[in-house]
Every structure is written in structure tokens, then in C-alpha cells.
Protein backbone atom coordinates (compact mmCIF):
# COMPACT_ATOMS: atom_id res chain seq x y z
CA UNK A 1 15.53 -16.04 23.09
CA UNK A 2 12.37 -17.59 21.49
CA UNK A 3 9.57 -15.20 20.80
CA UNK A 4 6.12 -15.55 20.46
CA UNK A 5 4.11 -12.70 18.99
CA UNK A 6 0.36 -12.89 19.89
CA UNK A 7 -1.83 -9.99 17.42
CA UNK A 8 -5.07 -9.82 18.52
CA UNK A 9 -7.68 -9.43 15.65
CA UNK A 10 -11.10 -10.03 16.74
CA UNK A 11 -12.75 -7.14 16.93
CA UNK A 12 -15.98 -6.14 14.83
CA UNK A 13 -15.38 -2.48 14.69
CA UNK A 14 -18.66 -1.12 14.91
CA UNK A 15 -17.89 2.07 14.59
CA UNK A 16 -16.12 1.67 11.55
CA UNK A 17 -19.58 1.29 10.17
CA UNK A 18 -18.64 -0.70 7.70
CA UNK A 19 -19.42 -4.82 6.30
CA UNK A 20 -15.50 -5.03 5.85
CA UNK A 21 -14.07 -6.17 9.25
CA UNK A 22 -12.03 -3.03 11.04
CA UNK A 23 -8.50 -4.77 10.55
CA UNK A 24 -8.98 -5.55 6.74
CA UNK A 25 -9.06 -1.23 6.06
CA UNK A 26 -6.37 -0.30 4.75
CA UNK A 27 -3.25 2.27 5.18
CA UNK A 28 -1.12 2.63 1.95
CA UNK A 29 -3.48 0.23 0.86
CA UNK A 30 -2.27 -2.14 2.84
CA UNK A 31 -4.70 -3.75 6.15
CA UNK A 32 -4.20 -2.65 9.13
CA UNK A 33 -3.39 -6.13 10.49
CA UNK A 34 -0.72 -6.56 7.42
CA UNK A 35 1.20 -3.04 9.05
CA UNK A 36 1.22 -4.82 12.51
CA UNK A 37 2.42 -7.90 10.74
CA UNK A 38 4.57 -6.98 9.00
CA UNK A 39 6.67 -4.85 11.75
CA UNK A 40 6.07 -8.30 14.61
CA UNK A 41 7.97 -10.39 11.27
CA UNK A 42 11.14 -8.46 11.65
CA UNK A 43 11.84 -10.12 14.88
CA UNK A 44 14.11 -12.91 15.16
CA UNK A 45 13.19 -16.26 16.07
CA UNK A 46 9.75 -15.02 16.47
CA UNK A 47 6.64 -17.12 16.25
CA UNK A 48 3.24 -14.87 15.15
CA UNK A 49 -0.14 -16.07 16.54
CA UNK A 50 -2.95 -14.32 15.46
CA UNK A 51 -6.43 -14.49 17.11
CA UNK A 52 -9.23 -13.64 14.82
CA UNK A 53 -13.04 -13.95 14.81
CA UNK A 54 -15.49 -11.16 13.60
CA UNK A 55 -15.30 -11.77 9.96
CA UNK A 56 -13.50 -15.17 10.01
CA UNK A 57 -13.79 -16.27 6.65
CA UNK A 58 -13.07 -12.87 5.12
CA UNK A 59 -9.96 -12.19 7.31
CA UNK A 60 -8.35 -15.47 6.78
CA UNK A 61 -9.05 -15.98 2.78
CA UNK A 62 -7.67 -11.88 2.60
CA UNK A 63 -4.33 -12.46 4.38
CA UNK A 64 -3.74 -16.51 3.72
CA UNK A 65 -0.48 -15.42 2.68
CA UNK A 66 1.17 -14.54 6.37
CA UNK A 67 3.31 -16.63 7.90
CA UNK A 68 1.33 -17.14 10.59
CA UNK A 69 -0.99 -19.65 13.32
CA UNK A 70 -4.63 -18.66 13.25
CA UNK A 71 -6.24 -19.04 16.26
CA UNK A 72 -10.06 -18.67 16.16
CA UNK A 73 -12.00 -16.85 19.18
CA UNK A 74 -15.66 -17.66 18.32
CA UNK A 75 -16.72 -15.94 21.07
CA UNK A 76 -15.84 -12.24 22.09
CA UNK A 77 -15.44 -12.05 26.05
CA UNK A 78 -12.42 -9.36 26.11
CA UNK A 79 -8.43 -8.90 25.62
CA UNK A 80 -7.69 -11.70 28.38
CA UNK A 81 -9.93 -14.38 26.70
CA UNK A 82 -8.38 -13.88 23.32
CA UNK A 83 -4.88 -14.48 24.82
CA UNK A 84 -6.19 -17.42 26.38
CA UNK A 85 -7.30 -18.97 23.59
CA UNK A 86 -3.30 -19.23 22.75
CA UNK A 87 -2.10 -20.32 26.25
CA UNK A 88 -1.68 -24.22 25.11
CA UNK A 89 0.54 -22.64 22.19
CA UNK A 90 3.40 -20.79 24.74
CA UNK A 91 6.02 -22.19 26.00
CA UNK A 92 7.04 -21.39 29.83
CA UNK A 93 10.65 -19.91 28.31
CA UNK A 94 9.02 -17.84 25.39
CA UNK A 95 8.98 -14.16 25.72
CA UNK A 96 5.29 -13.36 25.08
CA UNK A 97 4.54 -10.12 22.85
CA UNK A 98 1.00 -8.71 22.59
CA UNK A 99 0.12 -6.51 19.91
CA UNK A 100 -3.00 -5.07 18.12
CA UNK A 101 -4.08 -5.51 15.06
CA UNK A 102 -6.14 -2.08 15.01
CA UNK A 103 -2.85 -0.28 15.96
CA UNK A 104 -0.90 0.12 12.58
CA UNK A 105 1.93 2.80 13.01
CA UNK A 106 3.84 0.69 16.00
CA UNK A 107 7.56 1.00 15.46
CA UNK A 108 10.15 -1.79 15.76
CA UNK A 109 12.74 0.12 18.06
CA UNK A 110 9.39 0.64 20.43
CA UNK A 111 8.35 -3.28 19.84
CA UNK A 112 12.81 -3.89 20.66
CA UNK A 113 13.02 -1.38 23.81
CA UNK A 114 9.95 -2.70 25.59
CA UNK A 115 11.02 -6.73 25.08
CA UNK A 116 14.79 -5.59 26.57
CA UNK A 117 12.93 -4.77 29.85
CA UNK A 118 11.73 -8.49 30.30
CA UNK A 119 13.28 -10.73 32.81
CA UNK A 120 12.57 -13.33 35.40
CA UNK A 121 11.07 -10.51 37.86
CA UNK A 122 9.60 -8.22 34.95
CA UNK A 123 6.63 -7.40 33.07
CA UNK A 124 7.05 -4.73 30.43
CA UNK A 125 4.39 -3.03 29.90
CA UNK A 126 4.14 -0.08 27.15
CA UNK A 127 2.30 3.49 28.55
CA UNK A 128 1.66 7.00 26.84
CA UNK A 129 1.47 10.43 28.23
CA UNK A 130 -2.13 11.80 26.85
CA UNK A 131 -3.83 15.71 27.29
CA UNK A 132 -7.01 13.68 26.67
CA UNK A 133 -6.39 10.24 27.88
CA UNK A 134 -10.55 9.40 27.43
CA UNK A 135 -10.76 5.62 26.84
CA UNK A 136 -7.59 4.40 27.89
CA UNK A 137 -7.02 2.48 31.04
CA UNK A 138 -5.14 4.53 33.65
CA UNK A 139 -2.20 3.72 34.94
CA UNK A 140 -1.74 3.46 38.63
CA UNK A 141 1.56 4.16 40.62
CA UNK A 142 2.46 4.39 43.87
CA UNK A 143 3.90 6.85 45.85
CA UNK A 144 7.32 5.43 44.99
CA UNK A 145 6.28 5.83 41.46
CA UNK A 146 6.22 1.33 41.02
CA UNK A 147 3.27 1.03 38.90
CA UNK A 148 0.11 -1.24 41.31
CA UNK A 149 -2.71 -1.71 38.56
CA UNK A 150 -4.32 -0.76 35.27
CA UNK A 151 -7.39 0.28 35.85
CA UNK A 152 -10.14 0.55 32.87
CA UNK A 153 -11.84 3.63 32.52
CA UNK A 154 -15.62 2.57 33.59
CA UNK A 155 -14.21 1.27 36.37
CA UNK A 156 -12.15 4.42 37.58
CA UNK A 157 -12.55 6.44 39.94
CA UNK A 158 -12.60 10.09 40.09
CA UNK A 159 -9.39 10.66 40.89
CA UNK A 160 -8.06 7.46 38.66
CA UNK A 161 -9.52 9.29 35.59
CA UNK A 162 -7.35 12.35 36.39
CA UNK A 163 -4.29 10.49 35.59
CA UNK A 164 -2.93 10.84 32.08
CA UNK A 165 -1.04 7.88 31.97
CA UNK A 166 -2.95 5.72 29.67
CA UNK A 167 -2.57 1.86 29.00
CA UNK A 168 -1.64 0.69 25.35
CA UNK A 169 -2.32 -2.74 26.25
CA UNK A 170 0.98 -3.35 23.99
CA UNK A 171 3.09 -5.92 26.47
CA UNK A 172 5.45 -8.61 26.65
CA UNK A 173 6.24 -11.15 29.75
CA UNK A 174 7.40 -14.69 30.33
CA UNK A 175 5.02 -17.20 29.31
CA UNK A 176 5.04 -19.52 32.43
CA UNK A 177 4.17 -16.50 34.00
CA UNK A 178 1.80 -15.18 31.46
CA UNK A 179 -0.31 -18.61 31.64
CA UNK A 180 -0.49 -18.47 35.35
CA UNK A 181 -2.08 -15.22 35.35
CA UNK A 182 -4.63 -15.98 32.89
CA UNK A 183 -5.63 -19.02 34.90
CA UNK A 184 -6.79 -16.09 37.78
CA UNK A 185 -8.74 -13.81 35.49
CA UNK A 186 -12.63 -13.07 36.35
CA UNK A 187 -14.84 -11.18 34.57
CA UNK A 188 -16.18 -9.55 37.17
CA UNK A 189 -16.20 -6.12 36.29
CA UNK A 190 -18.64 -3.54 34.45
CA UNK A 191 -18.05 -4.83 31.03
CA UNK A 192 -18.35 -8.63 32.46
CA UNK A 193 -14.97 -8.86 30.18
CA UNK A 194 -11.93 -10.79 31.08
CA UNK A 195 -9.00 -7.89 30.91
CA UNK A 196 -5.90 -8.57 30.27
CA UNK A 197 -4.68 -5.76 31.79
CA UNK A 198 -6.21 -7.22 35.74
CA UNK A 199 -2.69 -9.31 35.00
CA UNK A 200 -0.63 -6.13 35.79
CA UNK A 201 -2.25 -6.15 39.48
CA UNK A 202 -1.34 -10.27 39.66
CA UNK A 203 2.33 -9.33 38.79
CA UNK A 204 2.42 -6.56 41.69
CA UNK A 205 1.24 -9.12 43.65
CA UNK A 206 3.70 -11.73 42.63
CA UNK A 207 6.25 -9.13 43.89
CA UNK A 208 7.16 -8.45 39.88
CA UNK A 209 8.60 -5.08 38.24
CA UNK A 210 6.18 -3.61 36.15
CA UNK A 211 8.62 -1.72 33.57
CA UNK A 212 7.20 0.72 31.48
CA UNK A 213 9.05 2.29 28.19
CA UNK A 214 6.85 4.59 26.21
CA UNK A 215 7.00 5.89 21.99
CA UNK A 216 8.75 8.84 20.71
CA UNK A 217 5.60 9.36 19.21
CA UNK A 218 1.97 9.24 20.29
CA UNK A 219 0.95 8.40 16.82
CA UNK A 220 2.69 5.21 17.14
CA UNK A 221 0.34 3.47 19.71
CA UNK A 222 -3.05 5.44 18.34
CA UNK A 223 -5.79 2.65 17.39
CA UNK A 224 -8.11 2.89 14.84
CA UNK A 225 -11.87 2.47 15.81
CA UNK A 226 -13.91 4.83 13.37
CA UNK A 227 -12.84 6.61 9.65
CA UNK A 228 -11.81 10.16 11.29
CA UNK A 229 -8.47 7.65 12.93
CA UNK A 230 -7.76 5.89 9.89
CA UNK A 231 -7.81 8.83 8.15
CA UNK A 232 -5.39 11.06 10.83
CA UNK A 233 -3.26 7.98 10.77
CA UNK A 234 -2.98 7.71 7.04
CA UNK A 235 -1.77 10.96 7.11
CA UNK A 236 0.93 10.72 9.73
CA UNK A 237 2.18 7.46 7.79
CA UNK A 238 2.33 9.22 4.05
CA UNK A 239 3.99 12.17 6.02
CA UNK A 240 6.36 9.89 7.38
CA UNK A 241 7.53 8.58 4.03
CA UNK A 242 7.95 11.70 2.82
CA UNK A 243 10.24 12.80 5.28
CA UNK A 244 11.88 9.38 4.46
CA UNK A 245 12.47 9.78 0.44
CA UNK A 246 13.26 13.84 1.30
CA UNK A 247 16.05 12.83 3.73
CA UNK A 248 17.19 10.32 0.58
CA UNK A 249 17.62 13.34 -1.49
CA UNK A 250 14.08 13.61 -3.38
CA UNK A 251 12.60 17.36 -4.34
CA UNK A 252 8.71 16.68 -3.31
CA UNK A 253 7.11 20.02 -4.29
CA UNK A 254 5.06 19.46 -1.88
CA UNK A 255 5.13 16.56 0.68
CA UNK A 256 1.69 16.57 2.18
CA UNK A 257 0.22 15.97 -1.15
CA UNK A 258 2.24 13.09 -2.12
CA UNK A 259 0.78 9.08 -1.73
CA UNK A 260 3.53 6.44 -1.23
CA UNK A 261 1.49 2.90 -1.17
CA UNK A 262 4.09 0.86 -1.26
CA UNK A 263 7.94 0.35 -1.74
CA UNK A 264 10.69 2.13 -4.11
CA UNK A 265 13.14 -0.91 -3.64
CA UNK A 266 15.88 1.48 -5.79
CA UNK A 267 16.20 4.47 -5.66
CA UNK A 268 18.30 7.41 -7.61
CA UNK A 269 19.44 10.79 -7.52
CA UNK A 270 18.32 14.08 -8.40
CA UNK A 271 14.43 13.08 -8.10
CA UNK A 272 11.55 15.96 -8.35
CA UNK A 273 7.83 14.61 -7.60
CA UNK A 274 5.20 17.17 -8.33
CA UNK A 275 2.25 17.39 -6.41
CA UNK A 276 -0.65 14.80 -6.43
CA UNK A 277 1.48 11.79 -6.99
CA UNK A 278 0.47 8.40 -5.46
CA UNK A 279 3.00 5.41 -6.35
CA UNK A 280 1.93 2.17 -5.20
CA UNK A 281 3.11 -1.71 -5.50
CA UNK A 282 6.95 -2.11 -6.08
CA UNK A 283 8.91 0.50 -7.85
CA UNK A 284 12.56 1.32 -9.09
CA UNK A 285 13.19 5.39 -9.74
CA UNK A 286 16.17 6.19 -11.77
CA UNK A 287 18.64 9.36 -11.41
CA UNK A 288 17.04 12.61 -12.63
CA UNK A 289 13.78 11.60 -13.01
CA UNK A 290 10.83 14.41 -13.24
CA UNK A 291 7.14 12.77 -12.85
CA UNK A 292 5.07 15.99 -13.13
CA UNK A 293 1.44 16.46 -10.72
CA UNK A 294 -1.58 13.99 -10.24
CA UNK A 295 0.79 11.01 -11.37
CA UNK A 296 0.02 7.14 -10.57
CA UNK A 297 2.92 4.74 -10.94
CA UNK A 298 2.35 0.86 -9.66
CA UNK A 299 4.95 -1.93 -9.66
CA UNK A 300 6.61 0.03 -12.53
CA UNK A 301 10.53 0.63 -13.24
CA UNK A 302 11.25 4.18 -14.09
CA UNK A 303 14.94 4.66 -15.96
CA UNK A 304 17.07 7.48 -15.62
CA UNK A 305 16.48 10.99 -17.08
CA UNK A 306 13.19 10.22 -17.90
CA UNK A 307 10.84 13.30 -17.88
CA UNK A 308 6.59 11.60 -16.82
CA UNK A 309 4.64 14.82 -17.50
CA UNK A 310 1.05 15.71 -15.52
CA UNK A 311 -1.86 13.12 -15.13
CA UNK A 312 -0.10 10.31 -16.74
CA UNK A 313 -1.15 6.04 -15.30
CA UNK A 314 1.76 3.65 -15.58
CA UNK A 315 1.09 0.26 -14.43
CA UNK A 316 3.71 -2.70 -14.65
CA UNK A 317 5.87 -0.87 -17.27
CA UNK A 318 9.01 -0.23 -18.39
CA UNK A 319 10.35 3.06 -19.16
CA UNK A 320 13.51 3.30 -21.00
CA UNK A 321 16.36 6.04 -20.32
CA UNK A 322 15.86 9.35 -21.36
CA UNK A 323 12.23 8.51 -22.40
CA UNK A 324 9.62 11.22 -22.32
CA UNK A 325 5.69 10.29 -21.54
CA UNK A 326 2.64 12.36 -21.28
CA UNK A 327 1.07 14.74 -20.70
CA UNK A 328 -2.62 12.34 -20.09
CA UNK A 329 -0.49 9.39 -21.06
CA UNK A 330 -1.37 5.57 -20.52
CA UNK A 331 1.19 2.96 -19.98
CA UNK A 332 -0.51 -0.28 -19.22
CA UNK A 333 0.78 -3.49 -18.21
CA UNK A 334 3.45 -5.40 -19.78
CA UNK A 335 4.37 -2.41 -21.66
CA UNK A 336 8.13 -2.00 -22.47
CA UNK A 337 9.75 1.45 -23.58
CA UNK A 338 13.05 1.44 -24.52
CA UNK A 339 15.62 4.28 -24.05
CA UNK A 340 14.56 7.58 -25.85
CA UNK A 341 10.97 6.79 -26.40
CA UNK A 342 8.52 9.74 -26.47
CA UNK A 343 4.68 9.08 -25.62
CA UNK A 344 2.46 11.96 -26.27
CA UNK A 345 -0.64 13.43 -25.06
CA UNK A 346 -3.74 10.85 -24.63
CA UNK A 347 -1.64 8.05 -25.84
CA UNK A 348 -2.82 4.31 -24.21
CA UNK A 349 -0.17 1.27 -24.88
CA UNK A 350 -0.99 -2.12 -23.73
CA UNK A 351 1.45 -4.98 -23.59
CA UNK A 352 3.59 -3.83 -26.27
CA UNK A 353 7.48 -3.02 -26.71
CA UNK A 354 8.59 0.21 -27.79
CA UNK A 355 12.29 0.26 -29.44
CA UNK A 356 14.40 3.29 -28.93
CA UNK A 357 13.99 6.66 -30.66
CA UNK A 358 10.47 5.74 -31.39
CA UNK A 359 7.57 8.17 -31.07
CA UNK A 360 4.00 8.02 -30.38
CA UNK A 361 2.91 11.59 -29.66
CA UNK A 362 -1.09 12.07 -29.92
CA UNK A 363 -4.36 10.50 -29.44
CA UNK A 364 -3.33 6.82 -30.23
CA UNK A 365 -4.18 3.06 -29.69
CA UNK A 366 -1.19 0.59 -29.33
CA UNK A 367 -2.12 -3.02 -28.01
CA UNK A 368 -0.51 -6.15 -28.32
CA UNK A 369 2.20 -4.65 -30.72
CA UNK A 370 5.79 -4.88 -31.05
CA UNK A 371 7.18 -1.38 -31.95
CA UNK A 372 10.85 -1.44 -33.77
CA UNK A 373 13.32 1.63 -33.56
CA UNK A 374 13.01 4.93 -34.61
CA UNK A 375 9.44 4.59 -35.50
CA UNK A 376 6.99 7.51 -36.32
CA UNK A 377 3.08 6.64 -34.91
CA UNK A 378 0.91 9.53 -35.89
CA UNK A 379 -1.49 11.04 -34.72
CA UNK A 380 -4.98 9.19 -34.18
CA UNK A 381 -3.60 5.60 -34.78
CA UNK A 382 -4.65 2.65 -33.59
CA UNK A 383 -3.93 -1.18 -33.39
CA UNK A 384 -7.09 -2.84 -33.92
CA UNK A 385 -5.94 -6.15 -31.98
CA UNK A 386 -9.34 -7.69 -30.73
CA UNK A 387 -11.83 -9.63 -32.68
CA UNK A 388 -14.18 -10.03 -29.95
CA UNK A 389 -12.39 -13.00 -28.84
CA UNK A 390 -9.28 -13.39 -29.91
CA UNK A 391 -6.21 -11.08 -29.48
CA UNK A 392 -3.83 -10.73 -32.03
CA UNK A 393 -0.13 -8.75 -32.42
CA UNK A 394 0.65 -5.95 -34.91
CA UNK A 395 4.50 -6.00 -35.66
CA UNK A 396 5.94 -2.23 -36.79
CA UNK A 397 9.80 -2.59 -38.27
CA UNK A 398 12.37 -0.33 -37.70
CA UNK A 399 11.82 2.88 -39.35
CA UNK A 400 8.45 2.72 -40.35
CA UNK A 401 6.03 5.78 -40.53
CA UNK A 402 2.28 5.85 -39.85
CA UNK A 403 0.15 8.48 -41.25
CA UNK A 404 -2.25 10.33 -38.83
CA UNK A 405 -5.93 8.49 -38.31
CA UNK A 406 -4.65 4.89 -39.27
CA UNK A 407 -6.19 1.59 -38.64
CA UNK A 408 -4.12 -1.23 -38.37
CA UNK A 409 -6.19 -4.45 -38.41
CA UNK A 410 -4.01 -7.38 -36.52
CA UNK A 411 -2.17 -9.46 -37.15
CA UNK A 412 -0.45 -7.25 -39.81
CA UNK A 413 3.16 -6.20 -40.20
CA UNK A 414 4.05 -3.40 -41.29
CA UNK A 415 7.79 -3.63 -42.97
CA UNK A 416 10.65 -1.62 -42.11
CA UNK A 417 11.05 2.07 -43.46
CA UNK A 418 7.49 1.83 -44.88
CA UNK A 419 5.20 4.07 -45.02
CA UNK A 420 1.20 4.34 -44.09
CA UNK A 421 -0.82 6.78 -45.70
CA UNK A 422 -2.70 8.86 -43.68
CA UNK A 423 -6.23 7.69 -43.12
CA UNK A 424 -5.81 4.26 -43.83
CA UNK A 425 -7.18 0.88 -42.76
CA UNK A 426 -4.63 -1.62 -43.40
CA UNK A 427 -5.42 -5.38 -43.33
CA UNK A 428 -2.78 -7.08 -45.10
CA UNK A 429 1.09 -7.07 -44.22
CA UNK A 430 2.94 -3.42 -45.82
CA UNK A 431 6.13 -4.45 -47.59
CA UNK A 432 9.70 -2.46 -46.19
CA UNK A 433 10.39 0.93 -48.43
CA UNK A 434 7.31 1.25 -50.10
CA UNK A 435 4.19 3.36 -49.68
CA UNK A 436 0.92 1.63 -48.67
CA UNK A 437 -2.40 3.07 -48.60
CA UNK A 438 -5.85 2.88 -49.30
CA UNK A 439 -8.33 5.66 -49.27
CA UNK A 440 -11.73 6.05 -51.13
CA UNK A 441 -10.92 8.46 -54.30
CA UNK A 442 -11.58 12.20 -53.36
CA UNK A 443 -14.60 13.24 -55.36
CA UNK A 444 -15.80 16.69 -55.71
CA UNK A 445 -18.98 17.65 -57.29
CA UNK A 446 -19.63 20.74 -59.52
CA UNK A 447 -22.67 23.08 -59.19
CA UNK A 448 -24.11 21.09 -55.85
CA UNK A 449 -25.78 22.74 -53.69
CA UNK A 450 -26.09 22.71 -49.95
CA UNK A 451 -29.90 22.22 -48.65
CA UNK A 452 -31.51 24.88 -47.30
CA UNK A 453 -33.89 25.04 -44.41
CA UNK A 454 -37.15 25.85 -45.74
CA UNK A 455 -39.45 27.94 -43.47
């Protein structure tokens, strides 16, 4: 069974009230049309069309990357034009799948249930039971319960808009059958639109089953056409992780206030996530692994029994077992702890490595450095690796001890077991076991005064 996957994407938005095109906003920072994409890609043997226009450019250059055909509707006339502007691309045996790129949270079993009720008689079409069904299409049955028609909500009746059986517009058909009911559609209707939904009254007609399957979850099929949606629908997604990593065994102290914006592709044991946290990109979490509140983590692999303290960044790091960082700590990219690190309060690395037992505990600078084992960094010390154009590396050997409020001026090595006296500015490579320093002699002056403010 061949598959063909039609997302339609051409929508301004106008509510959104934004430049940015309504399917490029993002849930878990990722576009709405990505979410719908990325669920339609787990199909097998499943070919994705997407029609796009408001925004062209902008949509195409943002999500180049999809495996996709783009299929341009230049001009807007309604649901039933944009799926004719793929009809050339379906073959009669394909099953034909329409989606919507403004409705992100649509589940695969839904997407799987609703394509198992096509067949050579059949149209599946996807409904939802609404309190407040205002704006959907209505769906009308007969007395036998067979659904007739879709009817739009302008042009309802009274009675039609007392139904709360509302359209998703979320179906799937044969495409021989698909194509021939496009060839009927009018516009003739109070929008002057073609609908795609007028094909559900063609089926009836053709003496076709119109077989409805519904979500477990309203959510699922909600659209997004202004920020008050996107932002109810954020929620029910970052609740929905939640629940996910909680059922794996994670302690969130609190789950509504907890961001996941990506993927944890491993995952241990014994996990506790204070409040506040967002982690976004692609993670690994190790066993018994504390990250304390207001937390960001992205693309970054977290070891086991490490302790992240409050308010800390990592980005694209490393953190070795057993390590310790924060509180107010900075990991930036390419930085590599090793196991039993400990990274203090208001501490900022920057693609440097970090051997085991090492310590950096307070208010320090390390950039472009390679950090051996067992290492003391004290307190105000930096790595002054930039020139103003040119970066350079500061090597510290195994063993080594930096006094508090150091400078050291790259490229510079500083040998192993040395030691830096505090308040130095060191500019030339510091031999292994010995002491290297260099302060201004300490003067103090007899019988000097301190001024006084005259009146």
C-alpha cells in the first residue's frame, strides 16, 4: 500500500499577527509544519507533498531539509484548490492522506486508525465531539446515522449549527477517486472557496461509506490560528512529555514547569529535575543525575551521578561522572569535563577539556584551554585567549595550582605541579614544580596622610 501524504501549508495566518508565516511558529521550538512532518514521515512507503504559498521563500529556505515535494499554490482559493494543485502527482492506487500544517499535536495511532478504514467503497474521514464546535464544519448524518455532507459553518443552517460534530478536515481516500471529485468542485458558496470538504457529499452520492474514527484527545486535532492556541497547545505538548519521562522513572518536582524542546535519546535511572528546567536539542542523561531549578541543557551529554546545581547554561558539553557544576555555572560549547570535575559558582568555560579531579570553583574565565588532572583554578582566573583576532590555547599540566585573580596570557603553558602566585599576569610558559609569579613590590609609606575634604 503506497501512500501519499498531502500537508497543506498555505495559509497567511492573519491572526497570528505576525511577519513570520503561521506554520514557521514554533512548539518545542520546533515549526508547526516540522511536528506534522515529522509524525506523516513515520509512515511506510509514504510519499509527503506539501503545498505552500504565503511566505514562499521563507518557508522553503527554513525547512529545505524535509524529505519532501513542494508544491507551490500562488493563489489562495480554499482547501480543495490546494489539493488540486497535487492531483497530476497521485496515482489512482495511492491512498491519499490530508493533513494540516497548522495542526501540530496529531498522533500517529489517529493518522494509522483513520487510513485502516479506507477501501474501494470508503472515505475516511476524521470528526470530533466539541461543547463549542464554533468554526468547524458540521457534520451531517442521517437518520440511520451514515454521514450525507459537511457543511461549513457560514453556510449552516440553524439547526446544522446545533450539531457538535465538527469536521477536522484530516482525511484519507483513494486517489482515482480523490481526482474525480476534485474535477466537480465549484466555488459557489459564501466564501467563493473551493472546499474540500463538498467531496464528502460527491462520495454519498457515489454510493461510498463515509467512515469516521475520531482522537482520544481533542487536543490532538486543535489548529493553531492566533498566540492564545499556540500557547494552550504548547502546554498540552510539554505536559505530555512530562508524563512521558515520569512514566520512565524521572522525579520532576514539578511537571508543569518543566520545558522539553527536544529529544533525550538515553536515558538513566534515578533522575530528579527541579523546577524551571528547559532542555533542548539532543541530549543523553546518566543514572542519578540531580540538575537543580531554572536549568538550560542543549545537545549536551550529562554522565552519571553528576549533581548541575540552580541557574546553570550547558551547551554542547560534556560532563564527566560524578562531576559537580554550578551554582550560575557556564559550560559552553565544545567543552569537555571529565569524571570528578567540580565547576563553581559564576564559572564560564569555552571549548576547553577538563581532566578528572580538577576544580574550578569561583568567578573564572577558561577559553580555549586544555585543563590536565587534579588541577586547582582559583578564584578570579582567567585565560586571556583573544588578541582581537586571533585565538590562542592555554595548556595547564597535571597538578598545577593557580592563585586567586590570575591572568594567563595565551598561548602559555603552565607546567605540571606548578604553581601561580596569586595576582599574577603570566605571559611566558611556568616551568613543572616551581613557583612563578610576578607582582609589583608591596610598598608602604610612613607618616602619609589621607586627604581631607576641605569645607
Amino acid at each position: 500500500m503506497k501512500i501519499t501524504t498531502i500537508i497543506l501549508a498555505a495559509g497567511k495566518g492573519t491572526r497570528m499577527r505576525s511577519e513570520l508565516p503561521k506554520i514557521l511558529h514554533k512548539i518545542a521550538n520546533k515549526t508547526l509544519l516540522q511536528h506534522v512532518y515529522d509524525m506523516s514521515y513515520q509512515l511506510s512507503n509514504n510519499a509527503i507533498k506539501i503545498v505552500y504559498g504565503h511566505g514562499a521563500d521563507l518557508v522553503r529556505d527554513t525547512l529545505k531539509a524535509l524529505a519532501v515535494d513542494w508544491i507551490e499554490q500562488k493563489q489562495q482559493l480554499g482547501t480543495g484548490h490546494a489539493v488540486m494543485q497535487v492531483s497530476d502527482q497521485i496515482a489512482n492506487t495511492d491512498i491519499v492522506l490530508i493533513l494540516y500544517a497548522d495542526v501540530p499535536l496529531l498522533k500517529l495511532a489517529t493518522v494509522k486508525q483513520l487510513i485502516a478504514n479506507v477501501n474501494d467503497q470508503s472515505l475516511a474521514l476524521l470528526t470530533v465531539n466539541l461543547i463549542n464546535p464554533t468554526g468547524y464544519g458540521r457534520i451531517v448524518r442521517s437518520d440511520s446515522g451514515q454521514v450525507t455532507k459537511i457543511v461549513e459553518e457560514k453556510d449552516a443552517s440553524a439547526t446544522e449549527k446545533l450539531i457538535n460534530e465538527g469536521n477536522t478536515g484530516i482525511m484519507a481516500v483513494q486517489g482515482k477517486f480523490l481526482k474525480k471529485w476534485l474535477n466537480q468542485l465549484n466555488n459557489k458558496n459564501a466564501q467563493g472557496e473551493y472546499y474540500l470538504t463538498d467531496i464528502i457529499e460527491m462520495a454519498v452520492a457515489d454510493g461510498f461509506n463515509v467512515l469516521t474514527s475520531q482522537p482520544e484527545s481533542v487536543d490532538e486535532v486543535l489548529g493553531v490560528n492566533n498566540r492564545l492556541q499556540l500557547s494552550h497547545l504548547e502546554r498540552v505538548y510539554q505536559q505530555e512529555q512530562a508524563e512521558i519521562l515520569m512514566e520512565q522513572g524521572v522525579t520532576l518536582i514539578d511537571p508543569t514547569r518543566f520545558d522539553l524542546r527536544g529529544t533525550i535519546e538515553h536515558l538513566g535511572i534515578d533522575i530528579v529535575i527541579d523546577v524551571n528546567v528547559i532542555i533542548e536539542g539532543k541530549n543523553s542523561i546518566g543514572n542519578n543525575v540531580k540538575i537543580g531549578a531554572n536549568t538550560h541543557i542543549k545537545d549536551s551529554i550529562i554522565n552519571d551521578n553528576v549533581e548541575i546545581l540552580a541557574n546553570c547554561i550547558i551547551e554542547n558539553a560534556v560532563v564527566g561522572q560524578g562531576s559537580k557544576v554550578g551554582p550560575y555555572a557556564r559550560l559552553r560549547p565544545e567543552t569537555v569535563l571529565a569524571e570528578n570535575v567540580h565547576i563553581g559558582n559564576f564559572v564560564e568555560i569555552k571549548k576547553s577539556s577538563v581532566a578528572a579531579f580538577s576544580k574550578i570553583n569561583h568567578l573564572s574565565y577558561i577559553g580555549d584551554s586544555t585543563v590536565g588532572s587534579k588541577v586547582n583554578i582559583g578564584a578570579g582566573t582567567i585565560t586571556c585567549n583573544y588578541d582581537g583576532v586571533n585565538k590562542f590555547r592555554t595548556i595547564i599540566e597535571d597538578g598545577a595550582f593557580i592563585g586567586s585573580d590570575t591572568q594567563l596570557v595565551a598561548p602559555v603553558t603552565i607546567g605540571k605541579n606548578a604553581t601561580i602566585g596569586a595576582g599574577s599576569t603570566i605571559t611566558r610558559n611556568s616551568p613543572e614544580n616551581q613557583l612563578t609569579l610576578s607582582r609589583v613590590k608591596q610598598v608602604s609609606l610612613a607618616g602619609w596622610q589621607r586627604p581631607v575634604k576641605h569645607e
